[in-house]
Protein backbone atom coordinates (compact mmCIF):
# COMPACT_ATOMS: atom_id res chain seq x y z
CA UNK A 1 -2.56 -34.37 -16.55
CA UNK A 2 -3.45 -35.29 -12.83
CA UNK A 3 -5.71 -33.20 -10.80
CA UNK A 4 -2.55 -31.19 -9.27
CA UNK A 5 -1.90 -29.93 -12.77
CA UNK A 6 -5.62 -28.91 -13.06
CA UNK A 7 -5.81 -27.13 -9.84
CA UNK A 8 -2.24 -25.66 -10.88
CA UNK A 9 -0.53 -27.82 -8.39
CA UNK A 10 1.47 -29.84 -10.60
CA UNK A 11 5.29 -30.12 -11.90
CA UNK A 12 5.80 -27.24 -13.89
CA UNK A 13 9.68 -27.11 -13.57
CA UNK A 14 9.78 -26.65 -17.57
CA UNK A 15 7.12 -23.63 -17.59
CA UNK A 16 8.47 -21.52 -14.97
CA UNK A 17 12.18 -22.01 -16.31
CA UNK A 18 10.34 -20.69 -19.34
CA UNK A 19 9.17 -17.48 -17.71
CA UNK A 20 12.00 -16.68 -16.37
CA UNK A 21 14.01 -17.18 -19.56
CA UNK A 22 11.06 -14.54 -20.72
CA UNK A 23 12.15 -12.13 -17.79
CA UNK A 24 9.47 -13.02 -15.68
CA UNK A 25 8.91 -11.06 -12.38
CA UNK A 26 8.24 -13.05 -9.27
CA UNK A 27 5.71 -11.49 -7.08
CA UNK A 28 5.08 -13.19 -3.43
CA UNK A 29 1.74 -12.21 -2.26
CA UNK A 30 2.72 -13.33 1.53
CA UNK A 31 2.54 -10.55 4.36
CA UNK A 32 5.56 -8.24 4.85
CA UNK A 33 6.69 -9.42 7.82
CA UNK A 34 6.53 -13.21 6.00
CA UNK A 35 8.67 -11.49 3.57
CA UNK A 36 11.55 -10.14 5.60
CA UNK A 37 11.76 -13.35 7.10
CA UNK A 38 12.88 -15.13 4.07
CA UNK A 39 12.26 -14.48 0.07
CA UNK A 40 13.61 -15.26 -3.31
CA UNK A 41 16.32 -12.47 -4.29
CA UNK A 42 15.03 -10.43 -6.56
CA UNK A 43 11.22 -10.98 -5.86
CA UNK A 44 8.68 -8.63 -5.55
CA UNK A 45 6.56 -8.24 -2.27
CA UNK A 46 2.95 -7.40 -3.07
CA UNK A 47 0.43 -8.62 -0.17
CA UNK A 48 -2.80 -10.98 -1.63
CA UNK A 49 -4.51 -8.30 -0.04
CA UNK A 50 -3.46 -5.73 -1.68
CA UNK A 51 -2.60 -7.21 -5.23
CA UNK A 52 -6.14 -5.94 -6.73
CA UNK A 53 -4.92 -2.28 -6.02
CA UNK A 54 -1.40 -2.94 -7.93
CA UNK A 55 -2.56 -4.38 -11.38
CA UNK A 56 -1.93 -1.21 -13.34
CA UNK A 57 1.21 -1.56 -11.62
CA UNK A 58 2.38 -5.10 -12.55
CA UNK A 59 0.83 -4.39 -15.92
CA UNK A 60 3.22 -1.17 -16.60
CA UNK A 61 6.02 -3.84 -16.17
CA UNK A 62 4.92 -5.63 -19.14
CA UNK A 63 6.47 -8.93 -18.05
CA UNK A 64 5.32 -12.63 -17.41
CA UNK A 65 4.66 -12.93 -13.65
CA UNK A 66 5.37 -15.71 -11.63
CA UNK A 67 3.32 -15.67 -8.05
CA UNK A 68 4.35 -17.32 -4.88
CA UNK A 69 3.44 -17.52 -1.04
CA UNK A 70 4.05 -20.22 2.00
CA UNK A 71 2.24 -22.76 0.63
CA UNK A 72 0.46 -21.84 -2.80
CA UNK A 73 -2.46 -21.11 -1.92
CA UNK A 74 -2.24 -17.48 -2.07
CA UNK A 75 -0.09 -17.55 -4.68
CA UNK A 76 -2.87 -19.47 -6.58
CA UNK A 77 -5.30 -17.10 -5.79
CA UNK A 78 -3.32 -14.11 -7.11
CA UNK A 79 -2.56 -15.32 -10.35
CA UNK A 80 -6.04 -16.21 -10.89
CA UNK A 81 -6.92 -12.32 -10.52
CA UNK A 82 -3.82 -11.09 -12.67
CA UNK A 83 -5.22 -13.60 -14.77
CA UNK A 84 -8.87 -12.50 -14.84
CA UNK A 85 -7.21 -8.78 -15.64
CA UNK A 86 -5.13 -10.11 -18.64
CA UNK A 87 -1.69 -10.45 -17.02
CA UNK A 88 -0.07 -13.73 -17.91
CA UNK A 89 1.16 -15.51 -14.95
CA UNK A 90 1.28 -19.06 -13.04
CA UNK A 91 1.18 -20.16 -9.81
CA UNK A 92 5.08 -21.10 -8.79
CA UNK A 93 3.72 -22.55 -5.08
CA UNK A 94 5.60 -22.10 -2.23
CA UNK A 95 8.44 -19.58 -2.58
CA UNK A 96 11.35 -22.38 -1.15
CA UNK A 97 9.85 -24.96 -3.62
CA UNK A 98 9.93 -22.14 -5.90
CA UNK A 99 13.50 -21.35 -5.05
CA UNK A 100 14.72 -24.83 -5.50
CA UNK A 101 13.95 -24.70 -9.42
CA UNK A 102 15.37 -21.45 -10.50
């Protein structure tokens, strides 16, 4: 495990086809306007500035979530609060990278 992995950077091309064969729900936490411009089909647009508001929300769901931004580094940051509130969920990066291994 390199330090990627341990700052939830790393390949994980084997656990995110797992949460989606789980019915995952991908949530990108990018601005609306970032949205519109571009987005996986099928995704979920809830703002890293707003995602605190929503986890009753995503928890209702009662699905796996898989989080994505521009980069991953908003994306990180959200699933580490839908982590903190019990929601199991990992960081899938950038939402093109993302894109490229559904």
């Amino acid at each position: 495990m390199g330090i990627l992995d341990l700052l939830g950077f790393g390949n994980k091309t084997n656990e995110i086809k797992d949460f989606i064969e789980r019915g995952a729900i991908i949530i990108d936490v990018r601005s609306a306007g970032e949205f519109t411009s571009g987005n996986i089909k099928g995704s979920k647009n809830i703002p890293l500035n707003t995602i605190s508001g929503k986890i009753n929300e995503i928890k209702k769901l009662n699905k796996p979530v898989i989080t994505c931004c521009l980069s991953g580094m908003r994306s990180g940051q959200a699933a580490s609060i839908l982590k903190q509130n019990g929601i199991e969920c990992i960081n899938g990066g950038g939402w093109n990278s993302l894109a490229n291994k559904l």
